[in-house]
C-alpha atoms as a PDB file:
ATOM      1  CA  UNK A   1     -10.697 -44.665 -61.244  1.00  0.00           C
ATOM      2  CA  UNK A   2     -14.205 -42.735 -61.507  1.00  0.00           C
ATOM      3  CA  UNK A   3     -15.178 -39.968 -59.090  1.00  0.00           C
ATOM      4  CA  UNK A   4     -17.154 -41.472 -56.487  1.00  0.00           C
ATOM      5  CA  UNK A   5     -14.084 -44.774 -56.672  1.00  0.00           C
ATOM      6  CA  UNK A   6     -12.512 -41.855 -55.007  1.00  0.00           C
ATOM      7  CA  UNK A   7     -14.661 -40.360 -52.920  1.00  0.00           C
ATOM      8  CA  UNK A   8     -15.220 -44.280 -51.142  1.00  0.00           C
ATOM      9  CA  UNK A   9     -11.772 -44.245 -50.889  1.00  0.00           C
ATOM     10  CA  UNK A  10     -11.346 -41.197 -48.302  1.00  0.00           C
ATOM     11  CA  UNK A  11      -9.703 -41.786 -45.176  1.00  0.00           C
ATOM     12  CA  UNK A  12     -10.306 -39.913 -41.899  1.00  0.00           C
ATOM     13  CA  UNK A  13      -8.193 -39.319 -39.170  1.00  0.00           C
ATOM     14  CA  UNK A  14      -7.630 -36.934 -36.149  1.00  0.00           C
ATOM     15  CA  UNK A  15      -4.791 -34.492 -36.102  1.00  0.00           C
ATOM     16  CA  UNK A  16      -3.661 -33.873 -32.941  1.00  0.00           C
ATOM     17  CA  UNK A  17      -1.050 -31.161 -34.393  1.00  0.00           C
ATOM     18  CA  UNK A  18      -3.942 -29.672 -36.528  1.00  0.00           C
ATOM     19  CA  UNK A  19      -6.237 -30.451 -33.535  1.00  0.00           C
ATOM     20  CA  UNK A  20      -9.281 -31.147 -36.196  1.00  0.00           C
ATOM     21  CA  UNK A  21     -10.310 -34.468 -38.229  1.00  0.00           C
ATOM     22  CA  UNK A  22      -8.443 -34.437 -41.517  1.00  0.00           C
ATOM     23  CA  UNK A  23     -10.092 -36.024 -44.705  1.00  0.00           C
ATOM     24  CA  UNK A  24      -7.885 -37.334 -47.788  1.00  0.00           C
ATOM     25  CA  UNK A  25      -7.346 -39.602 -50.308  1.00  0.00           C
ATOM     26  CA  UNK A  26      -4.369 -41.383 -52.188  1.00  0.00           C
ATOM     27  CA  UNK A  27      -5.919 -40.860 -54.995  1.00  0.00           C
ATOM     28  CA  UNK A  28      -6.163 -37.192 -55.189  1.00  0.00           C
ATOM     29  CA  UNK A  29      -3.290 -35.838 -52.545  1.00  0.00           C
ATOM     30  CA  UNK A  30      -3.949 -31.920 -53.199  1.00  0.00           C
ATOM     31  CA  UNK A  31      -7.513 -31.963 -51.659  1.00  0.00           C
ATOM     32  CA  UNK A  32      -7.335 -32.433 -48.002  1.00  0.00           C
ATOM     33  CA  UNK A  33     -10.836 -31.850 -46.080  1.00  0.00           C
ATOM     34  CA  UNK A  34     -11.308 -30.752 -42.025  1.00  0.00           C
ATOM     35  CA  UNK A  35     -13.137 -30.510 -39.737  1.00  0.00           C
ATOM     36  CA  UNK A  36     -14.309 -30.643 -36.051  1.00  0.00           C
ATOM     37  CA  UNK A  37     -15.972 -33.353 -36.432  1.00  0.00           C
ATOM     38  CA  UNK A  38     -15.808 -36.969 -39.102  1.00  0.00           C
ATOM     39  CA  UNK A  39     -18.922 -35.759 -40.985  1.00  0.00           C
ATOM     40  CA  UNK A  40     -17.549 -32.168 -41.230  1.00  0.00           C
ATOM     41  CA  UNK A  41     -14.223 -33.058 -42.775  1.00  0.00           C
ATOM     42  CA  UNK A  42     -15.798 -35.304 -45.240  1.00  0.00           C
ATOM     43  CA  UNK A  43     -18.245 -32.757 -46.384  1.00  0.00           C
ATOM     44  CA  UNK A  44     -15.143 -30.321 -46.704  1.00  0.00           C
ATOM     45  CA  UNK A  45     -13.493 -32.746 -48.690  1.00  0.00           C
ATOM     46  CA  UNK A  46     -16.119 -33.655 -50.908  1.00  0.00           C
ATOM     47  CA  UNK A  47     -17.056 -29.954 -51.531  1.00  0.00           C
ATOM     48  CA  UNK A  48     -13.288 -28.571 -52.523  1.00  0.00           C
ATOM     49  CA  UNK A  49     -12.871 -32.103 -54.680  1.00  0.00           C
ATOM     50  CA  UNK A  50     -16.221 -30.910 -56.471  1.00  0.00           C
ATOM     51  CA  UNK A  51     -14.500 -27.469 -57.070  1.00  0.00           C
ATOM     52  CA  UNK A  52     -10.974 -29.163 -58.152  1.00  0.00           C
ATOM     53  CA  UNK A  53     -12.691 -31.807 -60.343  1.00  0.00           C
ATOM     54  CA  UNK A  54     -12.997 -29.392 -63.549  1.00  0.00           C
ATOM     55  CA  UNK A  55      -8.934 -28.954 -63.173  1.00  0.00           C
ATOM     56  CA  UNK A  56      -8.157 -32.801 -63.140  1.00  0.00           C
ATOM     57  CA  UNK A  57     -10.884 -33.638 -66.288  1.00  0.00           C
ATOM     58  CA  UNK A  58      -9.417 -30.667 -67.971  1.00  0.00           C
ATOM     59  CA  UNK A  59      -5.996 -32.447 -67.517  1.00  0.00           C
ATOM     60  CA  UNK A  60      -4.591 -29.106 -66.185  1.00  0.00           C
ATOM     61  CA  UNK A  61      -3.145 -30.462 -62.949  1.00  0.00           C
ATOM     62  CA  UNK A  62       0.188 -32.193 -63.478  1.00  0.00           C
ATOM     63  CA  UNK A  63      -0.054 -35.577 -62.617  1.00  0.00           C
ATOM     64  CA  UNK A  64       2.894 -36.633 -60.287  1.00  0.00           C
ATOM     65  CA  UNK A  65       4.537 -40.220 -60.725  1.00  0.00           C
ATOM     66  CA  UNK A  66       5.288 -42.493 -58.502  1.00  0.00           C
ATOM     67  CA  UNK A  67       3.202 -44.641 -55.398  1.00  0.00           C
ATOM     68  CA  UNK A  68       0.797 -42.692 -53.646  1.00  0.00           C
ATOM     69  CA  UNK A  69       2.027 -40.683 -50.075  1.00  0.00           C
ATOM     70  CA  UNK A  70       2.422 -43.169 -47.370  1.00  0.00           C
ATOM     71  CA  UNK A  71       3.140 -41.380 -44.226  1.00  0.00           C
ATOM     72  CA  UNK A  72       3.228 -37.994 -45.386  1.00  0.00           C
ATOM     73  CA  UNK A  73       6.524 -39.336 -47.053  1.00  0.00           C
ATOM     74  CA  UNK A  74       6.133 -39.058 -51.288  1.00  0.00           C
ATOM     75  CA  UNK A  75       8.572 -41.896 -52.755  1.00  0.00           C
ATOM     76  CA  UNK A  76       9.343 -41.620 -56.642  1.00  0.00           C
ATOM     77  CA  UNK A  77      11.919 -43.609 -57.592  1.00  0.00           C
ATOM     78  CA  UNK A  78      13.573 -45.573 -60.366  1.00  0.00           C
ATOM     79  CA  UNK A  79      14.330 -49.503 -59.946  1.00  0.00           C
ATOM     80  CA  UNK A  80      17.398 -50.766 -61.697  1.00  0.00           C
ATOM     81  CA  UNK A  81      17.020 -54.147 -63.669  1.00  0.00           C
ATOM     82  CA  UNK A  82      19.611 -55.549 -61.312  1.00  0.00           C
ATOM     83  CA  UNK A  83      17.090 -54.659 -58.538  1.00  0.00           C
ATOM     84  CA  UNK A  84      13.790 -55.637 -59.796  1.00  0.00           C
ATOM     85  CA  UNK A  85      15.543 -59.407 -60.628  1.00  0.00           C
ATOM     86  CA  UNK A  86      16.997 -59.712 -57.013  1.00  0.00           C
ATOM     87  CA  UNK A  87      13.001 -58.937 -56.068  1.00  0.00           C
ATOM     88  CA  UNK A  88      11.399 -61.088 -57.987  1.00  0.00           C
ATOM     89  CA  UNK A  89      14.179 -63.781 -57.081  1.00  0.00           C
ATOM     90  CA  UNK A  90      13.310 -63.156 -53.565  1.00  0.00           C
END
């Protein structure tokens, strides 16, 4: 996925326990953007992705398996063989 991919992919939401609108991304989990406002938080995202963007080309941040947060909950997992059939049965 290309840089701006991600950048149309950025969701934003209001915290009420951060009391501030929080811009993110599945695709890039370790840049988080806020703000008081929608258009602040995505211009805080899209500013400290700019800044981490060197690190991710230069392969230096360790890319961590697995589905993308849902939640705020990370699941990484392995499937047994015995599980994936009784899916794909199903």
């Amino acid at each position: 996925m290309n840089v701006e991919e991600i950048k149309k992919n950025l969701t934003i939401k209001w915290s009420d326990k951060d009391k501030c609108y929080l811009a993110e991304t599945q695709y890039c989990d370790r840049v988080i953007g806020i703000g008081s406002t929608e258009e602040e938080a995505e211009i805080s995202f899209i500013e400290q992705f700019d800044d981490f963007l060197p690190y991710i080309q230069a392969n230096k941040v360790i890319n961590k398996g697995g589905r993308p947060k849902k939640n705020n909950v990370r699941l990484c997992c392995n499937i047994s063989e015995t599980s994936k059939r009784f899916v794909d049965a199903n």
